[in-house]
Protein backbone atom coordinates (compact mmCIF):
# COMPACT_ATOMS: atom_id res chain seq x y z
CA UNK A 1 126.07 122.62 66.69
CA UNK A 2 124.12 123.56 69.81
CA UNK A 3 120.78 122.31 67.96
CA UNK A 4 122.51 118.77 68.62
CA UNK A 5 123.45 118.56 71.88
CA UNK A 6 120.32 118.59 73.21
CA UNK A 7 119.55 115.11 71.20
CA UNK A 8 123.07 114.04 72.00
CA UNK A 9 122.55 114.34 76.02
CA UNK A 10 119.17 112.81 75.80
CA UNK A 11 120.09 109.84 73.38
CA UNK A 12 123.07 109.28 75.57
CA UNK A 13 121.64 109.45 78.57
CA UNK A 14 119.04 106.73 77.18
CA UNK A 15 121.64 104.81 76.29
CA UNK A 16 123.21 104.72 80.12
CA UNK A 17 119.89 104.06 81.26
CA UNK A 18 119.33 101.49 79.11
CA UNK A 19 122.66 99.95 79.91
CA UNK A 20 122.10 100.00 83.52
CA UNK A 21 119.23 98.24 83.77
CA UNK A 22 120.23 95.77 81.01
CA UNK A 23 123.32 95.09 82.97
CA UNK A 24 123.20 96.05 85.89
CA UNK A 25 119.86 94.49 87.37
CA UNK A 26 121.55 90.95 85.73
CA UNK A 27 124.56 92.16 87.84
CA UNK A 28 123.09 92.37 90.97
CA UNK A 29 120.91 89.41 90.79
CA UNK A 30 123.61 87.13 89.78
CA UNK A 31 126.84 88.25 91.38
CA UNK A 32 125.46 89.77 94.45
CA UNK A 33 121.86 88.54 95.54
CA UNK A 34 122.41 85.24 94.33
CA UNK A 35 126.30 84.59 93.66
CA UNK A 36 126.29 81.52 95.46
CA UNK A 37 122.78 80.20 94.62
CA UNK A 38 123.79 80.53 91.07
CA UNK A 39 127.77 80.01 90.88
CA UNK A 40 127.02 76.03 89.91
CA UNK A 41 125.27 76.84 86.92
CA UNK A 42 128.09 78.52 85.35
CA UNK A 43 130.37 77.07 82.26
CA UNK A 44 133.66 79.15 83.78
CA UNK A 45 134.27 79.26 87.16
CA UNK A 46 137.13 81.68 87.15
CA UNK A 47 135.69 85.60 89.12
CA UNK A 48 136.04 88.55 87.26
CA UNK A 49 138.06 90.96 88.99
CA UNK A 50 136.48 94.11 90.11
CA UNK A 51 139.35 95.70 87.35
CA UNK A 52 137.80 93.49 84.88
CA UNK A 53 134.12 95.01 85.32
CA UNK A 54 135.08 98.58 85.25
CA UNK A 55 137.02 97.79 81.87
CA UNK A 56 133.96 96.62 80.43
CA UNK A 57 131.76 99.34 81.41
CA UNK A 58 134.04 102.25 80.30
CA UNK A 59 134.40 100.16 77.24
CA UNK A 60 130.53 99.97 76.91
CA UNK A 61 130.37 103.22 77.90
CA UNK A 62 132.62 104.73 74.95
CA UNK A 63 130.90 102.41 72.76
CA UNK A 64 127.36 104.22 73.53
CA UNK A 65 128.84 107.38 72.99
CA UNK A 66 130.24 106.19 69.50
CA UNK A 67 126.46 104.91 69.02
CA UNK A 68 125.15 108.11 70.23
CA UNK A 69 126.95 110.32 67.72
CA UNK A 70 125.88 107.84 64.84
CA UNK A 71 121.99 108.24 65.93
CA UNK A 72 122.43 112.16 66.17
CA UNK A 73 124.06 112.40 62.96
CA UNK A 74 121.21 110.27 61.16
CA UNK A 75 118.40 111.89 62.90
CA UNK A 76 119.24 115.50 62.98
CA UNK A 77 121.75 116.12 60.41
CA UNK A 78 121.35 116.47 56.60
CA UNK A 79 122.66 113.05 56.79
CA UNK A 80 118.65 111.85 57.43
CA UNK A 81 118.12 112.14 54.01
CA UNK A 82 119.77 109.47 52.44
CA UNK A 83 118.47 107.09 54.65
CA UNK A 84 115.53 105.21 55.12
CA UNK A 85 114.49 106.31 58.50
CA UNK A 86 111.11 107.56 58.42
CA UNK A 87 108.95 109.06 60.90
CA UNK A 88 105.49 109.08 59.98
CA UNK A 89 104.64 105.64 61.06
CA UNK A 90 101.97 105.20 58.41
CA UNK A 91 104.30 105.79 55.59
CA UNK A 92 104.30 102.14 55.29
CA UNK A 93 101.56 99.70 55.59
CA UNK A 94 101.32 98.63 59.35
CA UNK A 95 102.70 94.81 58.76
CA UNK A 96 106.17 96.76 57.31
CA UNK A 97 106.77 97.45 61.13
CA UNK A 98 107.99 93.54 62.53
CA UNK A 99 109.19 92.48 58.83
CA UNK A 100 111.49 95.59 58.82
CA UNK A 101 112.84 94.74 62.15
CA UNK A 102 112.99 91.01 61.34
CA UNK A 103 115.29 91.87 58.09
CA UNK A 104 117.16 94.96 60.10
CA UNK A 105 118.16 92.27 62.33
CA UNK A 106 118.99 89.42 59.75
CA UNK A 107 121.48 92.15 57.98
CA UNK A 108 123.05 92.94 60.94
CA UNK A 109 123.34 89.74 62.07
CA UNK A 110 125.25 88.47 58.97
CA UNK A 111 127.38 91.67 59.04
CA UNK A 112 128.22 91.26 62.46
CA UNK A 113 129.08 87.20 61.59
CA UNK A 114 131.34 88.53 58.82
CA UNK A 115 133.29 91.48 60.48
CA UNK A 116 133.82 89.11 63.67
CA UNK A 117 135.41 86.51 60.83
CA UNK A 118 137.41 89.49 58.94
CA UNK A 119 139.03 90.57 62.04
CA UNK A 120 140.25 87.37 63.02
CA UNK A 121 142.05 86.88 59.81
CA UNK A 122 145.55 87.24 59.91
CA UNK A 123 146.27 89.22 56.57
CA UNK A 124 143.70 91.82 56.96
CA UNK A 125 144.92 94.02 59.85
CA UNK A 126 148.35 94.92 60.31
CA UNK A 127 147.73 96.01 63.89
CA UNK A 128 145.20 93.74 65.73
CA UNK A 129 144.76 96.43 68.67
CA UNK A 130 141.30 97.29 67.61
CA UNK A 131 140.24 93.81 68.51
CA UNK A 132 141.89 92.99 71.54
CA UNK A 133 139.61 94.67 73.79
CA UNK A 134 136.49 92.10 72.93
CA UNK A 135 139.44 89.25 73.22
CA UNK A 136 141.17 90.43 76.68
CA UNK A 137 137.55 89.48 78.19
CA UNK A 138 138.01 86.34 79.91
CA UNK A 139 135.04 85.90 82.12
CA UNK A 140 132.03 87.65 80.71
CA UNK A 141 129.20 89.24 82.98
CA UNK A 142 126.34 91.44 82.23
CA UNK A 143 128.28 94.56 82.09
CA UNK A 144 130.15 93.07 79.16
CA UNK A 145 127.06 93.11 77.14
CA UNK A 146 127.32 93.58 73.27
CA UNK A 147 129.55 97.03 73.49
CA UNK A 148 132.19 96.20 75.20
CA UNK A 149 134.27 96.76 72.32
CA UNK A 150 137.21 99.84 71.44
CA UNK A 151 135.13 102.63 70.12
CA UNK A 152 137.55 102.03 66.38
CA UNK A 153 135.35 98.50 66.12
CA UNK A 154 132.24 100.53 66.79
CA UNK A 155 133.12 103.32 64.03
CA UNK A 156 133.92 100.36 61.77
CA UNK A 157 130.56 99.56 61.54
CA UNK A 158 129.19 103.12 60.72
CA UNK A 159 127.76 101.41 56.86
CA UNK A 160 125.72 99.37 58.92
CA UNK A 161 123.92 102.26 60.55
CA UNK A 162 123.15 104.18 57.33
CA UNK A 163 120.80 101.93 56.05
């Protein structure tokens, strides 16, 4: 167990980094810099409260932990073996590299399309809780980003990650 925390702090902590400037330099050009420049251009005009951002970013931050613990237990686990991950990049012929990542992102594209449709459907969840976070978002901004969601929606798509 010590073996992974070492991974688990650094994949983390790439994953906050990551998150900050992906939402945080948006942030601070668009809501501070240049809020008033910029507050014509958008579709809602309602302000996000200051209770709304913080929300979003524990949410998002949960949901990179959740990610986290999926790419530590792929990479560094027994669990590496039945994937596909590979680390020798000339394992495959160079031209594998985009078309891999052009298919990676079609499949989870589609899956994303169709868990998004399953959880809307009334019959399939007896308790909708695990989807209300994404729902109780009224006025997006970058800290809502794409993992924003309860940590249950991010373990629901664990399949996706084994492939």
């Amino acid at each position: 167990m010590e073996q992974l925390t070492t991974p688990l702090a650094a994949i983390f902590g790439i994953t906050l980094i990551r998150y900050i400037i992906l939402a945080g330099i948006p942030f601070l050009f668009f809501y501070i810099l240049m809020a008033k420049a910029t507050s014509k251009y958008k579709i809602q005009h309602r302000q996000a409260t200051r209770k709304d951002f913080f929300r979003e970013i524990l949410y998002s931050g949960s949901s990179s932990l959740v990610f986290t613990i999926i790419a530590v237990a792929l990479l560094f686990t027994p669990l590496k073996s039945y994937t596909l991950i590979y680390s020798d990049i000339h394992e495959f012929p160079l031209w594998w590299m985009p078309v891999s990542l052009l298919v990676s992102l079609v499949i989870h594209d589609t899956y994303f399309y169709w868990m998004h449709r399953l959880l809307h459907h009334k019959n399939c969840f007896a308790s909708r809780t695990k989807y209300t976070t994404s729902q109780s978002i009224r006025r997006p901004g970058p800290p809502t980003r794409s993992t924003s969601w309860r940590p249950s929606r991010k373990v629901a798509s664990w399949w996706y990650w084994r492939l």
